[in-house]
Protein backbone atom coordinates (compact mmCIF):
# COMPACT_ATOMS: atom_id res chain seq x y z
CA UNK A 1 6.82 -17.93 9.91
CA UNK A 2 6.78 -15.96 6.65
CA UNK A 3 3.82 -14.79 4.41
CA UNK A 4 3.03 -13.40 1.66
CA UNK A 5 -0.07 -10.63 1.52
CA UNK A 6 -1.05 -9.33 -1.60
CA UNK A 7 -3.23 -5.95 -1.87
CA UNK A 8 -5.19 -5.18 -4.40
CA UNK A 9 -5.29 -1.36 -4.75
CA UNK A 10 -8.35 0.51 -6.04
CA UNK A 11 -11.31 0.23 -3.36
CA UNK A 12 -8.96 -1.32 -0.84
CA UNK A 13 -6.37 0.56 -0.53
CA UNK A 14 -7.57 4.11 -2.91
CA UNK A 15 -10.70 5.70 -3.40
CA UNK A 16 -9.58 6.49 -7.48
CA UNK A 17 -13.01 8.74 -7.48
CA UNK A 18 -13.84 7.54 -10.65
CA UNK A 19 -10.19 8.49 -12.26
CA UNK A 20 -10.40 5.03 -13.89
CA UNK A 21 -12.63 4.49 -15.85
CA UNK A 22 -11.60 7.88 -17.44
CA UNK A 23 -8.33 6.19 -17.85
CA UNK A 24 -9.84 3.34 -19.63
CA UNK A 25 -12.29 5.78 -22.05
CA UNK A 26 -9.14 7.95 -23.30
CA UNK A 27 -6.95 4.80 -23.94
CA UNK A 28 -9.81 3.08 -25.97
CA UNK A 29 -10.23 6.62 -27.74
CA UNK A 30 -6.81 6.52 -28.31
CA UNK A 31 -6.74 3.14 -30.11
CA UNK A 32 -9.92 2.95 -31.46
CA UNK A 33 -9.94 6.75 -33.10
CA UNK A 34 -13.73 6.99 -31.37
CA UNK A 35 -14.81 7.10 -27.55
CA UNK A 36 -16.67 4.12 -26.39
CA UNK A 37 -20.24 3.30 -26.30
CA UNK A 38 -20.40 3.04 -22.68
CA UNK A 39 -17.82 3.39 -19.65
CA UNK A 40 -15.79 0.32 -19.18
CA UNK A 41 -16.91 -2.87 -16.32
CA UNK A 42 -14.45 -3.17 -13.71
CA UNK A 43 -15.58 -5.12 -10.39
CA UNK A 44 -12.33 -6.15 -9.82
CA UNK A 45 -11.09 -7.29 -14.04
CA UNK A 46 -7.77 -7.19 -15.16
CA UNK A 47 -7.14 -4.47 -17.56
CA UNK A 48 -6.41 -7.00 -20.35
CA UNK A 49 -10.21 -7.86 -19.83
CA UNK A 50 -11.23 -4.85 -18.93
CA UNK A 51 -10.41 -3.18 -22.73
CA UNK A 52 -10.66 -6.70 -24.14
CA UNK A 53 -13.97 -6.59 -23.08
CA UNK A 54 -14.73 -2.50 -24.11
CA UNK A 55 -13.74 -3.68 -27.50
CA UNK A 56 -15.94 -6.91 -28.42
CA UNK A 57 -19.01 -4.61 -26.70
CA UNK A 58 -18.10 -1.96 -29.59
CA UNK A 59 -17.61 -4.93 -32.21
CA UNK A 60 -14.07 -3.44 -32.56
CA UNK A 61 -11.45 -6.10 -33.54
CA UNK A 62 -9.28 -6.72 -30.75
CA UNK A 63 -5.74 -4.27 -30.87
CA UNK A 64 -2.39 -5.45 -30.39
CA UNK A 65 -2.26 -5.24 -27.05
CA UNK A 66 1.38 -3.57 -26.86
CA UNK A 67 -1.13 -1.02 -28.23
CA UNK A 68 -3.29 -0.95 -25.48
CA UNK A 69 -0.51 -1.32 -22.79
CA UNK A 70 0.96 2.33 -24.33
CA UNK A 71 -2.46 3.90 -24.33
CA UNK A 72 -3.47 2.65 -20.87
CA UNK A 73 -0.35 4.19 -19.79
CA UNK A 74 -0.44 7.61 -21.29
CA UNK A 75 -3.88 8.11 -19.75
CA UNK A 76 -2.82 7.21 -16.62
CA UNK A 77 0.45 9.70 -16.59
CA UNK A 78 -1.84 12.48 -18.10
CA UNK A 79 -4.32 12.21 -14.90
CA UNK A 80 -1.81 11.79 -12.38
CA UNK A 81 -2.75 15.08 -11.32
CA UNK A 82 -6.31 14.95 -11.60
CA UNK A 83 -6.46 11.50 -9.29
CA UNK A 84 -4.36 13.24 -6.46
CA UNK A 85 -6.79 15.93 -6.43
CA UNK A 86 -10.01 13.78 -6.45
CA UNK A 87 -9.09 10.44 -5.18
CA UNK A 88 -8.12 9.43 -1.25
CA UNK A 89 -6.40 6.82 0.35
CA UNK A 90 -9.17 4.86 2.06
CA UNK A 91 -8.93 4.84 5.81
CA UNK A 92 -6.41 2.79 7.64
CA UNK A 93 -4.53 2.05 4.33
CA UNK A 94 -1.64 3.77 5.04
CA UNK A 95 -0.79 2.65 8.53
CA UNK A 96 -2.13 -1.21 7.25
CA UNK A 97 0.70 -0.89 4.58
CA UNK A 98 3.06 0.19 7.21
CA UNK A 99 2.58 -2.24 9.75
CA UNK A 100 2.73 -4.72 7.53
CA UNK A 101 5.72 -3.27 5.77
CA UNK A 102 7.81 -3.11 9.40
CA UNK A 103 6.48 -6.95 10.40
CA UNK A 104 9.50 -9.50 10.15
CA UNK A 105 8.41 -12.34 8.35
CA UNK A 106 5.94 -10.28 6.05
CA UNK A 107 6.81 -9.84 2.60
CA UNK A 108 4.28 -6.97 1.11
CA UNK A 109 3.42 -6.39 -2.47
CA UNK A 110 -0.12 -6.50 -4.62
CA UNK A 111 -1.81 -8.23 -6.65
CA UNK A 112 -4.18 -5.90 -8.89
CA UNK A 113 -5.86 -5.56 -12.16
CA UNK A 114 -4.12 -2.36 -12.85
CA UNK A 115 -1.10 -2.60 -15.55
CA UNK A 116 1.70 -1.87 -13.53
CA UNK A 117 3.02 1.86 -14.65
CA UNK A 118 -1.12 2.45 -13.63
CA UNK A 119 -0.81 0.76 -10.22
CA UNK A 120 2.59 2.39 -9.44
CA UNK A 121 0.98 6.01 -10.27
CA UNK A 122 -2.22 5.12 -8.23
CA UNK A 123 -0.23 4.18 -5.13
CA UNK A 124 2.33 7.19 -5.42
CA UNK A 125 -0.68 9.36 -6.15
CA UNK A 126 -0.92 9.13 -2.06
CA UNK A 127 2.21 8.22 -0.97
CA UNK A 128 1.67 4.37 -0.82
CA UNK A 129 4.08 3.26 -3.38
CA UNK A 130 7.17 3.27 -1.06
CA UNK A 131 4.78 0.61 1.27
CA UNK A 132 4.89 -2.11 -1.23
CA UNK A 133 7.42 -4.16 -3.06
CA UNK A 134 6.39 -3.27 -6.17
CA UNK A 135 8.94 -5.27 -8.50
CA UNK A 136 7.50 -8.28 -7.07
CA UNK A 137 3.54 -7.82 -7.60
CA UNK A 138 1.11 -9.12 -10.41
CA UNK A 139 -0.71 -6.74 -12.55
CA UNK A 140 -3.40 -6.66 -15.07
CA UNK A 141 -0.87 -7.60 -18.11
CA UNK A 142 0.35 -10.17 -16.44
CA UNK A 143 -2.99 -12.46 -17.45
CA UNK A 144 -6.40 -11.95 -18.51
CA UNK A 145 -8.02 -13.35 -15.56
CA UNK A 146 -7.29 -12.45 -11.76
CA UNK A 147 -6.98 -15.83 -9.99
CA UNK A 148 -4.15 -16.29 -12.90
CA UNK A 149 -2.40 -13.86 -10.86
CA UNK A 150 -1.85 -15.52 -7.74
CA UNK A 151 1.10 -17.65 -9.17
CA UNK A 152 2.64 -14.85 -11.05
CA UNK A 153 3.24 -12.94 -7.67
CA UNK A 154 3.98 -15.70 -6.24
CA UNK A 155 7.09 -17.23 -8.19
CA UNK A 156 8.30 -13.63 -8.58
CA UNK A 157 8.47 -13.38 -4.96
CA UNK A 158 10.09 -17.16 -4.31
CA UNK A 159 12.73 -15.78 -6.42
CA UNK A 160 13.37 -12.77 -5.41
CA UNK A 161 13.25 -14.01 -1.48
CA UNK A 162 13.51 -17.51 -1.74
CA UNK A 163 10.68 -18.19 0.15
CA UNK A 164 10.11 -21.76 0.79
CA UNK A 165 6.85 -23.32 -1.37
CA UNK A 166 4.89 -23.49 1.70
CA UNK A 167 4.62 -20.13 3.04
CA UNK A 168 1.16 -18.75 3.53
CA UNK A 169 -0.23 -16.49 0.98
CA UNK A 170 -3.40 -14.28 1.83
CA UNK A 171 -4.98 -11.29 -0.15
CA UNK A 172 -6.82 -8.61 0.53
CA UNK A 173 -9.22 -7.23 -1.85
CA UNK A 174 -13.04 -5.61 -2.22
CA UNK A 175 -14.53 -8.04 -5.04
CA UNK A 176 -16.11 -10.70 -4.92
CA UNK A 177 -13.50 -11.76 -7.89
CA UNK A 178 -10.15 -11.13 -5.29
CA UNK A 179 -12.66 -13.98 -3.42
CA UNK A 180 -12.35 -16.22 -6.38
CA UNK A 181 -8.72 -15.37 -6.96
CA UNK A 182 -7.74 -16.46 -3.69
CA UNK A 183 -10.51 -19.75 -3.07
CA UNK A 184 -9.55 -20.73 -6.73
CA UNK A 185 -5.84 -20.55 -6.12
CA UNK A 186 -5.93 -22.58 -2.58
CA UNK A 187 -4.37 -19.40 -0.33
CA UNK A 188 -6.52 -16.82 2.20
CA UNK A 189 -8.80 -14.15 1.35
CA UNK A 190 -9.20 -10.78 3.69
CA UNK A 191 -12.31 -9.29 2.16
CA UNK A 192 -12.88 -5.73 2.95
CA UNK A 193 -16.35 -3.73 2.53
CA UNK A 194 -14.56 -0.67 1.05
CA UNK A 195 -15.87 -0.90 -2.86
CA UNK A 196 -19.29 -1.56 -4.33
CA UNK A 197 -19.51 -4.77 -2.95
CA UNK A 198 -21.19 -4.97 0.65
CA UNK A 199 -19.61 -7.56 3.51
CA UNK A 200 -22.65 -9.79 2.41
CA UNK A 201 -21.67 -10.06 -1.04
CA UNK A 202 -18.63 -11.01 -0.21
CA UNK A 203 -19.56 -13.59 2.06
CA UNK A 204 -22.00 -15.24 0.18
CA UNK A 205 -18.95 -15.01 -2.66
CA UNK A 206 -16.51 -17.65 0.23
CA UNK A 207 -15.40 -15.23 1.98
CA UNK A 208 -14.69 -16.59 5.82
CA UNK A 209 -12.93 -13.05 6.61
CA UNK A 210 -14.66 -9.89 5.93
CA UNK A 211 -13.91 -6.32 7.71
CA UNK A 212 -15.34 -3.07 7.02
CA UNK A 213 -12.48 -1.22 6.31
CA UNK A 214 -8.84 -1.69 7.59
CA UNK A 215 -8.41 0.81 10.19
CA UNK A 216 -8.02 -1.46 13.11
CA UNK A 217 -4.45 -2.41 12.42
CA UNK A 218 -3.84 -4.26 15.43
CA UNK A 219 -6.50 -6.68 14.21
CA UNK A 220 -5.40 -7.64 10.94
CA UNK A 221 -1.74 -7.87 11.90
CA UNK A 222 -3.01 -10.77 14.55
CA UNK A 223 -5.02 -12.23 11.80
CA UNK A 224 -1.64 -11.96 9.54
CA UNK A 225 -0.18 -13.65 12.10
CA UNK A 226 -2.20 -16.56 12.64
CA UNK A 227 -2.13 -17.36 9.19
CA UNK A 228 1.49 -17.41 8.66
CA UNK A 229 1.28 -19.40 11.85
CA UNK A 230 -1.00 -22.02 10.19
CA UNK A 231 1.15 -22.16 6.94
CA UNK A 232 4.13 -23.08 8.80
């Protein structure tokens, strides 16, 4: 009974302590030759939206994005250091990635806004990165909208595992946008209360599952479990 779970990162798995959006000012500095008006919008965007959106607020013309890509990942390598010494892995993150990582049947990557040098440097930033298969996740320049990203993990993981078409999928995210990803792509939703959004917000967003944080491992590994049970 296989499934697929798909993490997003910052605010469910990280605390990035505001590393971010720091990331996000220097690479629009970087392209645009000026800082930005105002710090970028996350709330779960892609990063293709995120500086698409930084850009039209300024009434820049939009940049290659190859551009952008390079930027976004200079900033990132240049606080590396600074986000280890700031940020956190939330509570129960690690031992939820491990658990997962040891379960037959489970295949483990993410599904994140992040480009993926930035999500690779977040998760090794606390040791996560080894947790996850990476190679197979969907990242912010993937699309420019998250539910978009539900298929791109998922055919990169069908190929890589050969997964049959019908395995369960579930994510687990802190926006009320990893809600829409997942109800908008037909596959589960594990809402956690770890970002800016409380566990009523992401109800009220279609969430049916909604924890506080994801310490209690044994839980959510039962809850993986029935799902992979009711995709079979």
């Amino acid at each position: 009974m296989p499934l697929i779970v798909l993490w997003d990162i910052d605010h469910t798995l990280i605390d990035n302590a505001g590393v971010s959006k720091e990331i996000y000012a220097a690479a629009f500095a970087t392209v645009a030759g000026r800082q930005p008006s105002a710090p970028a919008v996350t709330d779960g965007r892609t990063d293709r939206l995120i500086m698409r959106e930084m850009f039209d607020r300024d009434g820049l013309a939009q940049p290659d994005w190859d551009a952008v890509q390079a930027a976004l990942e200079v900033a990132g390598r240049e606080r590396f250091e600074e986000l280890r010494q700031r940020g956190h892995a939330l509570p129960g993150a690690r031992d939820a990635l491990t658990a997962a990582a040891k379960e037959p049947g489970i295949i483990s990557s993410v599904l994140t806004g992040n480009i993926a040098a930035n999500a690779r440097l977040k998760l090794a930033a606390f040791g996560l990165d080894g947790l996850v298969a990476l190679e197979v996740g969907a990242y912010g320049a993937d699309r420019l909208e998250r539910a978009a990203l539900v298929e791109v993990a998922c055919e990169r993981i069908r190929a890589a595992y050969a997964v049959p078409g019908r395995t369960a999928v579930t994510l687990v995210g802190d926006t009320p946008r990893d809600v829409e990803a997942a109800l908008t792509s037909g596959v589960a939703i594990v809402a956690v209360a770890t970002g800016a959004s409380s566990a009523a917000d992401l109800r009220r967003a279609g969430a049916g599952t909604v924890l506080p944080d994801l310490t209690d491992t044994a839980a959510l590994l039962i809850h993986f479990k029935c799902l992979a049970a009711e995709g079979d």
